[in-house]
C-alpha atoms as a PDB file:
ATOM      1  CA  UNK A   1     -56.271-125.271 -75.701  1.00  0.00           C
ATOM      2  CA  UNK A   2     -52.716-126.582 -74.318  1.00  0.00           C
ATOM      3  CA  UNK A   3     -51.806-124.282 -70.798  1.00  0.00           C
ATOM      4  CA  UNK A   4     -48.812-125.918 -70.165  1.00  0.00           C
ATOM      5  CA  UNK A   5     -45.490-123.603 -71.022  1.00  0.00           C
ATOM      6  CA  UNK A   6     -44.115-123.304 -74.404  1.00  0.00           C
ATOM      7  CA  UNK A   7     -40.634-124.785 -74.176  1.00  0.00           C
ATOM      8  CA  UNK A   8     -42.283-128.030 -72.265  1.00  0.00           C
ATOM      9  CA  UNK A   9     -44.256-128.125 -75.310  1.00  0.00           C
ATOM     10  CA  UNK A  10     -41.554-127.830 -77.803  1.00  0.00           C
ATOM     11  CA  UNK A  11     -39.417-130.839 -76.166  1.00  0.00           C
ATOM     12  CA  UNK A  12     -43.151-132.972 -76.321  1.00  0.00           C
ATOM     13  CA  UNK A  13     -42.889-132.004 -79.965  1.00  0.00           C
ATOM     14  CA  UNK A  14     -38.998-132.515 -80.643  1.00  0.00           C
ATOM     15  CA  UNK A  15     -39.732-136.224 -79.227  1.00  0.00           C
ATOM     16  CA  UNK A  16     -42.486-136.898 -81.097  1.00  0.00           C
ATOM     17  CA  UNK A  17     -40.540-136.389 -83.959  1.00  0.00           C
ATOM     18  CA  UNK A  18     -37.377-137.858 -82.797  1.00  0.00           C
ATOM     19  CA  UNK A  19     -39.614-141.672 -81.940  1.00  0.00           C
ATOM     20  CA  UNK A  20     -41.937-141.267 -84.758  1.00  0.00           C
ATOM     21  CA  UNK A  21     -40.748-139.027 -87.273  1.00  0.00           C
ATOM     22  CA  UNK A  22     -37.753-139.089 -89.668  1.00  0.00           C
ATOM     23  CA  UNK A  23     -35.325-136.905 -86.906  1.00  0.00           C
ATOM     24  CA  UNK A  24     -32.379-138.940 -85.513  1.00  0.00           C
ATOM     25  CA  UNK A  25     -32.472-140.156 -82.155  1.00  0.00           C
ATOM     26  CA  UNK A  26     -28.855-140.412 -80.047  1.00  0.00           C
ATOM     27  CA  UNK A  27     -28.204-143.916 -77.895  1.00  0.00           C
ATOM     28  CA  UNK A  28     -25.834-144.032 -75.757  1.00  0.00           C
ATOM     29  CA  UNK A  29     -24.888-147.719 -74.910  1.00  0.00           C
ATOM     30  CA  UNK A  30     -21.652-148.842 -72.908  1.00  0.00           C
ATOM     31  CA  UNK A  31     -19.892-145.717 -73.791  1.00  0.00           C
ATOM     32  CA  UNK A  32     -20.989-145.922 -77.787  1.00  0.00           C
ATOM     33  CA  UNK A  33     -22.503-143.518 -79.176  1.00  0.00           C
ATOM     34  CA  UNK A  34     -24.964-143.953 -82.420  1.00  0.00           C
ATOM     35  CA  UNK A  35     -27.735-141.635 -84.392  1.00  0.00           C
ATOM     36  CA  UNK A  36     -30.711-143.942 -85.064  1.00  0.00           C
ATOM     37  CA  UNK A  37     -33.302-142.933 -86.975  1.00  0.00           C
ATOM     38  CA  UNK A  38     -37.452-142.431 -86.139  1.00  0.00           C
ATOM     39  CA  UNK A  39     -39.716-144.735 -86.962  1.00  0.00           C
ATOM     40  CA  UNK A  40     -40.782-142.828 -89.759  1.00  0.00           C
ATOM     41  CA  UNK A  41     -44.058-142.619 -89.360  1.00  0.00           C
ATOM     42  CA  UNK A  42     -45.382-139.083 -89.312  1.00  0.00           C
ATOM     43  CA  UNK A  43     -46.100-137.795 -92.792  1.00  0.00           C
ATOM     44  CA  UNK A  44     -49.723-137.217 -94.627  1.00  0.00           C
ATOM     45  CA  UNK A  45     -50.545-138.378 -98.071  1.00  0.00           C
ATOM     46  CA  UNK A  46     -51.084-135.657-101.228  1.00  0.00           C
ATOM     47  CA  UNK A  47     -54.395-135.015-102.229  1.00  0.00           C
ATOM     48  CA  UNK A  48     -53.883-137.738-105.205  1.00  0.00           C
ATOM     49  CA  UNK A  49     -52.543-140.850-103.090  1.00  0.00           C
ATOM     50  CA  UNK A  50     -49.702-141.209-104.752  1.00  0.00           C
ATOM     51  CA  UNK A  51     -46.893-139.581-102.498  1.00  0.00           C
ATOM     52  CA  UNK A  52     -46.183-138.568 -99.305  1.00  0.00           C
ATOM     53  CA  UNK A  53     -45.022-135.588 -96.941  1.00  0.00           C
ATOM     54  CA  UNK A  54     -44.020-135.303 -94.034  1.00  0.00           C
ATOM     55  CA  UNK A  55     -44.980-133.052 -91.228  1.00  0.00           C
ATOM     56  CA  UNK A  56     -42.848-130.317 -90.444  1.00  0.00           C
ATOM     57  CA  UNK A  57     -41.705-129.937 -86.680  1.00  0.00           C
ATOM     58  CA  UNK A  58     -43.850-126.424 -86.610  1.00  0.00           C
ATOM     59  CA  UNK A  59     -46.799-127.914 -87.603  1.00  0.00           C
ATOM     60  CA  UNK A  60     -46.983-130.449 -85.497  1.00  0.00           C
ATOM     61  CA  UNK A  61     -45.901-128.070 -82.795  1.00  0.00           C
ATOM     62  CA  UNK A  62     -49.240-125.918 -83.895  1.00  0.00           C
ATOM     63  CA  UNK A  63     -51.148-128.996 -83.097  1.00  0.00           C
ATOM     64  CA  UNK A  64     -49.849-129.573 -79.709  1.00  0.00           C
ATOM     65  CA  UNK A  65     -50.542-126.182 -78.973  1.00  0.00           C
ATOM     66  CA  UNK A  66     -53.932-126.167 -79.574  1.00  0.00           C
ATOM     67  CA  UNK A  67     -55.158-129.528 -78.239  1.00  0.00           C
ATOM     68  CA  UNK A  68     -56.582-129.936 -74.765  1.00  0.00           C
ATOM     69  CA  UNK A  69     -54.484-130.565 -71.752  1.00  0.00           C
ATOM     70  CA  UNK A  70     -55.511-134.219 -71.550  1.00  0.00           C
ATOM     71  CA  UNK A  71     -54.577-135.543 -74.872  1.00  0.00           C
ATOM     72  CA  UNK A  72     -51.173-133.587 -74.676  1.00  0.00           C
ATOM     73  CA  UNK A  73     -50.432-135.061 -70.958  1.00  0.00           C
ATOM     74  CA  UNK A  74     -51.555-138.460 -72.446  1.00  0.00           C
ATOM     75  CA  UNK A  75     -49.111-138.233 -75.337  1.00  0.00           C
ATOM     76  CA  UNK A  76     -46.423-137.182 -73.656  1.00  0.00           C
ATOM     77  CA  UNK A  77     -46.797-140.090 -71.061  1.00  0.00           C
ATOM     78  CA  UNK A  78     -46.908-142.660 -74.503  1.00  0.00           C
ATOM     79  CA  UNK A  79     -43.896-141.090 -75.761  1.00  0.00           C
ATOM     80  CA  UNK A  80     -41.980-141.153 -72.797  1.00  0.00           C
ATOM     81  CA  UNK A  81     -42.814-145.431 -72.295  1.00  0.00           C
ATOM     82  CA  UNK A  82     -42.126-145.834 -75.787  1.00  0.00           C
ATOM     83  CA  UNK A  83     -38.996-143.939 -75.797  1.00  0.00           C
ATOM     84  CA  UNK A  84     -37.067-146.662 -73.617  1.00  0.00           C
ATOM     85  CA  UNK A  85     -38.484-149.443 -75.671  1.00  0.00           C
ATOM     86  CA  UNK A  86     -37.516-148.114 -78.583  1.00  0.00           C
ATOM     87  CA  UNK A  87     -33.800-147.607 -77.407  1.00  0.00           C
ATOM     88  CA  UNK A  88     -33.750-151.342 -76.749  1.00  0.00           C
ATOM     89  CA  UNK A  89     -35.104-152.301 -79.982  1.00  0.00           C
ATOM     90  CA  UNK A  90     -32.238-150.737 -81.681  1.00  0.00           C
ATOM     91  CA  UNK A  91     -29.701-152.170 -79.329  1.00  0.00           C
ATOM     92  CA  UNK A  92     -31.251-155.797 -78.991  1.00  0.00           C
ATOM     93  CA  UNK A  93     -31.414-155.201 -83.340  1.00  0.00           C
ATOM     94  CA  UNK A  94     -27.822-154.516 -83.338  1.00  0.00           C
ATOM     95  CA  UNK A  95     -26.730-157.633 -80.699  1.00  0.00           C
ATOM     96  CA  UNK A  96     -25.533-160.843 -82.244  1.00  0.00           C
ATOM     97  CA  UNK A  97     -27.762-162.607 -80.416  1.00  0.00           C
ATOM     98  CA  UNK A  98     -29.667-165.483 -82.588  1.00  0.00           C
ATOM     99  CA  UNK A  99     -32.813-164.068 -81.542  1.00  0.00           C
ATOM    100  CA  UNK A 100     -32.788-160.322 -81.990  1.00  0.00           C
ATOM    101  CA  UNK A 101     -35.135-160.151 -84.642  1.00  0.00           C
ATOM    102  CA  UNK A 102     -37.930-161.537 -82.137  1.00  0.00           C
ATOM    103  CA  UNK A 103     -36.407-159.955 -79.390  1.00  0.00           C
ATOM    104  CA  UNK A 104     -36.545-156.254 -80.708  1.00  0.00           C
ATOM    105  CA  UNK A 105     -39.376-156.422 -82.263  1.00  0.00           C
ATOM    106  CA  UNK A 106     -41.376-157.608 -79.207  1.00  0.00           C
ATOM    107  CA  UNK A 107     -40.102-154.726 -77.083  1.00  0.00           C
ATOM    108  CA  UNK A 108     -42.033-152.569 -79.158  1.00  0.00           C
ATOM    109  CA  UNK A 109     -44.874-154.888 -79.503  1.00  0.00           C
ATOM    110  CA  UNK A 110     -45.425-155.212 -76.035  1.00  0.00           C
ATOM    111  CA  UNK A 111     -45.438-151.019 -75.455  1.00  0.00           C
ATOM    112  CA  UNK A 112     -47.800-150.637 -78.149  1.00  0.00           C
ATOM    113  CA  UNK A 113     -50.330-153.046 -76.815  1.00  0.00           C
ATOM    114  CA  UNK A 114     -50.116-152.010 -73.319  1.00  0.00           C
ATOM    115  CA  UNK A 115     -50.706-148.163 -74.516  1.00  0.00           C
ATOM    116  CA  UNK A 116     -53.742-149.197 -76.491  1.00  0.00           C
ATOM    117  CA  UNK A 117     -54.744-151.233 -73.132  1.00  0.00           C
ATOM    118  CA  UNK A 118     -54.074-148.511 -70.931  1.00  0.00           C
ATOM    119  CA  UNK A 119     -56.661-145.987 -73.279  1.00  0.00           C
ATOM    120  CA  UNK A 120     -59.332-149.296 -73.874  1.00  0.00           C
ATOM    121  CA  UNK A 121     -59.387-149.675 -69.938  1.00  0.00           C
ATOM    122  CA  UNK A 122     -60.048-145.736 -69.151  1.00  0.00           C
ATOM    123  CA  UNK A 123     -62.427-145.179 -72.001  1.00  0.00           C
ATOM    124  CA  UNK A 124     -65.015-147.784 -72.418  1.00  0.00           C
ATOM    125  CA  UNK A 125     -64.098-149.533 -75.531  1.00  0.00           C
ATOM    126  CA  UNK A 126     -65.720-152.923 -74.474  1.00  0.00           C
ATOM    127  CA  UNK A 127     -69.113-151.447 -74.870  1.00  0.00           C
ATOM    128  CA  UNK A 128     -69.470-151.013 -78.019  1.00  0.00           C
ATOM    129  CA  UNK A 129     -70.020-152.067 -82.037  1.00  0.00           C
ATOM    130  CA  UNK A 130     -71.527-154.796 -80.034  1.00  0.00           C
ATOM    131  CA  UNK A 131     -68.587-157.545 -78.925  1.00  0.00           C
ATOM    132  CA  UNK A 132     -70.341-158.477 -76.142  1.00  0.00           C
ATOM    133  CA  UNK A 133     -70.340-161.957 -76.934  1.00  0.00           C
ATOM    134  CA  UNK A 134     -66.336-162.348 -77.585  1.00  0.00           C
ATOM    135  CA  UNK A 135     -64.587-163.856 -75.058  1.00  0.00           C
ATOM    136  CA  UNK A 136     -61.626-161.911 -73.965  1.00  0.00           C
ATOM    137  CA  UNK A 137     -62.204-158.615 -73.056  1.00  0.00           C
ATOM    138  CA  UNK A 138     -58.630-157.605 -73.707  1.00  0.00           C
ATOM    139  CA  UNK A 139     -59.137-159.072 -77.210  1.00  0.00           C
ATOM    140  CA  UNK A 140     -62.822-157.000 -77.535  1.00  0.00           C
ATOM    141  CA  UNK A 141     -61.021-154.106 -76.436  1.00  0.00           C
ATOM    142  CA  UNK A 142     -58.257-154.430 -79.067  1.00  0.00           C
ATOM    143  CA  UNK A 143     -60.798-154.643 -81.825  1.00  0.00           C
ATOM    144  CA  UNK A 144     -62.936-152.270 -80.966  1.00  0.00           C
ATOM    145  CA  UNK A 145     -60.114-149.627 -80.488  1.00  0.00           C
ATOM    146  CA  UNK A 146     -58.586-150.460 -84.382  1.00  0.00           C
ATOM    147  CA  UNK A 147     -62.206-150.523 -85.776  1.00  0.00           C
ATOM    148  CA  UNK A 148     -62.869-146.933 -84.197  1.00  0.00           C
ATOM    149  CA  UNK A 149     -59.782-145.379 -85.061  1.00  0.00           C
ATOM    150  CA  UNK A 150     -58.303-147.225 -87.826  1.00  0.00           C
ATOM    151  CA  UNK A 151     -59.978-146.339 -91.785  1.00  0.00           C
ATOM    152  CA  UNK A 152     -61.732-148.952 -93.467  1.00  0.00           C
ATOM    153  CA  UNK A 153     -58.943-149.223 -96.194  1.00  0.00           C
ATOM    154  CA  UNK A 154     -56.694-149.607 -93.182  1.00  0.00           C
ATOM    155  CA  UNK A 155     -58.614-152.299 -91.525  1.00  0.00           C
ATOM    156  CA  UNK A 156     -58.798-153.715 -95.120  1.00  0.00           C
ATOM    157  CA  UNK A 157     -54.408-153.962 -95.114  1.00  0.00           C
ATOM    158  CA  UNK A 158     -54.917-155.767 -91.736  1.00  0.00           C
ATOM    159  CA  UNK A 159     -57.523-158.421 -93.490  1.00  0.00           C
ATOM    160  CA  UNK A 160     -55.880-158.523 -96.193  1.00  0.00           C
ATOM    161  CA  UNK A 161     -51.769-158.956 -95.142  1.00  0.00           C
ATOM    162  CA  UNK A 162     -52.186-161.004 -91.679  1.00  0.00           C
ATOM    163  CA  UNK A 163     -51.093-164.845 -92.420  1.00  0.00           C
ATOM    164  CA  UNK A 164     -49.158-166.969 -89.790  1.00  0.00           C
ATOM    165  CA  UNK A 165     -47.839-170.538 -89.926  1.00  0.00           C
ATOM    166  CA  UNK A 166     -50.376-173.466 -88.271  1.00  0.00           C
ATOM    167  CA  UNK A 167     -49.244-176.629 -88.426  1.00  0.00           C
ATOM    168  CA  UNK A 168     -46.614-176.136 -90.778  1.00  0.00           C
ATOM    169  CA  UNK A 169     -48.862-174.473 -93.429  1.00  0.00           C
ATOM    170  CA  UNK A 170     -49.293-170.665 -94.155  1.00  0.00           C
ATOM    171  CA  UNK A 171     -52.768-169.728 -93.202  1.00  0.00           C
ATOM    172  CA  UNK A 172     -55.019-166.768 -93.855  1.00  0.00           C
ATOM    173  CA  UNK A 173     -56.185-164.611 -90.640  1.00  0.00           C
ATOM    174  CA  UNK A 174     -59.854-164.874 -90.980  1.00  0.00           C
ATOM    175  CA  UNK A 175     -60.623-161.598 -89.224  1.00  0.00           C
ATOM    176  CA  UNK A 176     -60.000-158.601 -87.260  1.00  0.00           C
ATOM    177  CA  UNK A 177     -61.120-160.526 -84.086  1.00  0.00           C
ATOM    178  CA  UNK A 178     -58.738-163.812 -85.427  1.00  0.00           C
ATOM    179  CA  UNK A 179     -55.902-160.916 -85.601  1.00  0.00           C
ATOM    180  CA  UNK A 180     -56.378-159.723 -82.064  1.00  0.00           C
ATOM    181  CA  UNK A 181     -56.298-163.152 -80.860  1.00  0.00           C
ATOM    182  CA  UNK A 182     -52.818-164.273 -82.713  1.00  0.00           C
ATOM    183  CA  UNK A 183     -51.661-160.612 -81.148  1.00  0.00           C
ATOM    184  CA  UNK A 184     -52.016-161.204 -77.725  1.00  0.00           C
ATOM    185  CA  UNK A 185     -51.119-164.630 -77.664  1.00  0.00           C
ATOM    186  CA  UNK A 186     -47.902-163.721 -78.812  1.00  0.00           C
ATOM    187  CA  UNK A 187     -48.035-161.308 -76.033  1.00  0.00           C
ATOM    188  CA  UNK A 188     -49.062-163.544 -73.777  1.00  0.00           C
ATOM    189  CA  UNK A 189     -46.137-166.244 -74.551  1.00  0.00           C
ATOM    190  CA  UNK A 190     -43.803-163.399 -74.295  1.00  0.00           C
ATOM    191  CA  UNK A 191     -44.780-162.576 -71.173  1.00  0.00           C
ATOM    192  CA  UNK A 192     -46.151-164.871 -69.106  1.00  0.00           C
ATOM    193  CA  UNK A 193     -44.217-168.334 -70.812  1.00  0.00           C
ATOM    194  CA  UNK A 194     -40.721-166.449 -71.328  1.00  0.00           C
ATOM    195  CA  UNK A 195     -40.932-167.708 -75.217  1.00  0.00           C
ATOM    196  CA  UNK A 196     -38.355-166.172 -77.407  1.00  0.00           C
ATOM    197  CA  UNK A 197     -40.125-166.136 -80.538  1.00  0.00           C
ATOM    198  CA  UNK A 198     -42.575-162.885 -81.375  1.00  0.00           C
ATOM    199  CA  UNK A 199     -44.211-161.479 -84.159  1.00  0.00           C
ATOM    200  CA  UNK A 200     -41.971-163.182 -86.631  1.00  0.00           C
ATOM    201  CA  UNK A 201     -44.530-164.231 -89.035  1.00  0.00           C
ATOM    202  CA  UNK A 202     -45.702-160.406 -90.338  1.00  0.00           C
ATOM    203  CA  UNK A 203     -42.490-160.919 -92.463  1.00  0.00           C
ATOM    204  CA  UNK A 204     -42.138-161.165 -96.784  1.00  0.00           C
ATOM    205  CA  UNK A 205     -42.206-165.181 -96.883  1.00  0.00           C
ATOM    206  CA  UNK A 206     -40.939-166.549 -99.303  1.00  0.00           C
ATOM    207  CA  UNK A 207     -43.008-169.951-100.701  1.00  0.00           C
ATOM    208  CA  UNK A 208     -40.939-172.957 -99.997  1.00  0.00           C
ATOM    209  CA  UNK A 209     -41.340-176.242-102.181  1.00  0.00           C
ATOM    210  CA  UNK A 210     -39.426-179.800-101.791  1.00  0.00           C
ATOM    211  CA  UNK A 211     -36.616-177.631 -99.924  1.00  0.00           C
ATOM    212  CA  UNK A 212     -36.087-174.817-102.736  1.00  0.00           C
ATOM    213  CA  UNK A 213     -37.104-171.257-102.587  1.00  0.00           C
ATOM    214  CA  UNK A 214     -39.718-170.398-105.431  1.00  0.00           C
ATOM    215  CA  UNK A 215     -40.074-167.170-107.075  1.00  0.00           C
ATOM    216  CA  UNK A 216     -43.564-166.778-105.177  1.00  0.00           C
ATOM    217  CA  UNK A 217     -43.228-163.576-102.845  1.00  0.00           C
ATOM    218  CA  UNK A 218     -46.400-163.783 -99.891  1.00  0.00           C
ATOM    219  CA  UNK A 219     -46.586-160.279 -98.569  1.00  0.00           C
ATOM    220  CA  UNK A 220     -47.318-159.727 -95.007  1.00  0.00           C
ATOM    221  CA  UNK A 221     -47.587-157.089 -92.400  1.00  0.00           C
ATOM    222  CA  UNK A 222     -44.245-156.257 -91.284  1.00  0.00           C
ATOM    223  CA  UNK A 223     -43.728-155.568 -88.068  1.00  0.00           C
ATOM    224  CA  UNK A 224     -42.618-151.587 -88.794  1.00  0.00           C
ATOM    225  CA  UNK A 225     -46.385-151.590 -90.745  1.00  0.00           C
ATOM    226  CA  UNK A 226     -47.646-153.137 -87.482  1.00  0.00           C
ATOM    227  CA  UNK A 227     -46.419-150.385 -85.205  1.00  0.00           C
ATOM    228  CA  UNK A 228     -47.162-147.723 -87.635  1.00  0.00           C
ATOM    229  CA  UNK A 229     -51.186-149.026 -87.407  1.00  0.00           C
ATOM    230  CA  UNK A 230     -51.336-148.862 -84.019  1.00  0.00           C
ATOM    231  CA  UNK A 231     -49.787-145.703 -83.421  1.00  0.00           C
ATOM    232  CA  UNK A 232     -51.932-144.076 -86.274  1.00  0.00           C
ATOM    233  CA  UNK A 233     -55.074-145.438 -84.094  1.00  0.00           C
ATOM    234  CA  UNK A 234     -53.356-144.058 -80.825  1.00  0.00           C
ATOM    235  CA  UNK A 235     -53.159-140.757 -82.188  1.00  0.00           C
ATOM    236  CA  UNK A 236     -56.177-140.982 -83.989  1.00  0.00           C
ATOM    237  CA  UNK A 237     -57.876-141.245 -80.524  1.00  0.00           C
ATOM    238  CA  UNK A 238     -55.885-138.237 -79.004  1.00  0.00           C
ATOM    239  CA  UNK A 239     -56.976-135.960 -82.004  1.00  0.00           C
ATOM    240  CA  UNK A 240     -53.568-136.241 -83.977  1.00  0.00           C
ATOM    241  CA  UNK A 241     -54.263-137.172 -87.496  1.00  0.00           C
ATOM    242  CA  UNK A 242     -50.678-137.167 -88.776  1.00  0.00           C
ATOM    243  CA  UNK A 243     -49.602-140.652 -89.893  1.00  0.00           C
ATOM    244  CA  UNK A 244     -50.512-141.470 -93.352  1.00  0.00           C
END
């Protein structure tokens, strides 16, 4: 059960919605102000499959209320380093720059990672579904976190969605492990080469032959799908099941 006062608990739950949900979100940039919308992620799915809801603010606020001090204090501290990420996103998204659509993007790709890194490191994720023979234990971590908190129809999207150009050809992400890898190597380039590109290649593509565009549509995981898997796993793990 949550101790901490009522009102601190209401402005935990306002963000939530305002980063995650479908409220509006004020930025104030160089004297401009502008109402962005959530992510949009919060909602459940009706008992057939075939539509969704979203959570109202009071029962998510129930939730919060009745869930231990720990996952509360952890949420609130994802929230709050996703909160000036996301405020970037929108005003890199908005820039004329030529590379905004990396640029954004990886903002949000790099605070997602580093939460699920942050949770991986604390609570022993390397040990098991036995990885112990994969190489990078940031990589082990990663997989093991998605396979433990992620359904298998989600893990099944993931398999199913992930292709990326190699050598100038699209190619099929073999695995979950193959999906970590292209993850933080993008992360890696980001941040330790200064590279401008991202996670570009979760996009619709559209088939290209002798320099025309054919009618052939590849779907992909976009990068909003992206962040919406990974913060369904992260509040999987704190107890919140409330993105569809």
């Amino acid at each position: 059960m949550n101790t901490f006062p009522v009102n601190e608990i209401k402005e935990v739950n306002e963000m939530l919605h305002k980063l995650l949900g479908f409220d509006f979100l004020e930025i104030n940039f160089e004297g401009t102000k502008k109402l962005v919308q959530g992510e949009g992620f919060i909602g459940k799915l009706n008992k057939k499959g075939d539509s969704i809801s979203h959570y109202k603010i009071e029962e998510t606020l129930e939730m919060l209320q009745k869930t231990s001090n720990k996952n509360y204090l952890e949420l609130y501290r994802f929230l709050n380093f996703y909160y000036p990420r996301l405020i970037a996103f929108h005003v890199i998204k908005d820039s004329d720059d030529k590379y905004s659509e990396y640029s954004s993007n990886n903002e949000l790709l790099i605070a997602l990672t580093s939460i699920i890194d942050r949770i991986s490191d604390s609570e022993g994720y390397i040990n098991s579904n036995n990885l112990a023979g994969e190489e990078n234990s940031y990589i082990k971590k990663f997989v093991n976190f998605l396979k433990i908190n992620l359904s298998e129809k989600d893990l099944e999207v993931i398999a199913k969605n992930s292709k990326i150009y190699k050598k100038g050809k699209l190619k099929e992400i073999e695995n979950l492990k193959k999906f970590a890898q292209y993850v933080y190597k993008i992360r890696s380039m980001i941040v330790h080469r200064a590279e401008l590109g991202g996670i570009y290649p979760y996009q619709v593509d559209f088939q290209i032959e002798e320099n025309k565009v054919d009618n052939k549509i590849t779907l992909m995981i976009t990068p909003d799908k992206f962040r919406r898997l990974l913060w369904k796993a992260i509040l999987t793990h704190l107890g919140f099941k409330i993105i569809f």
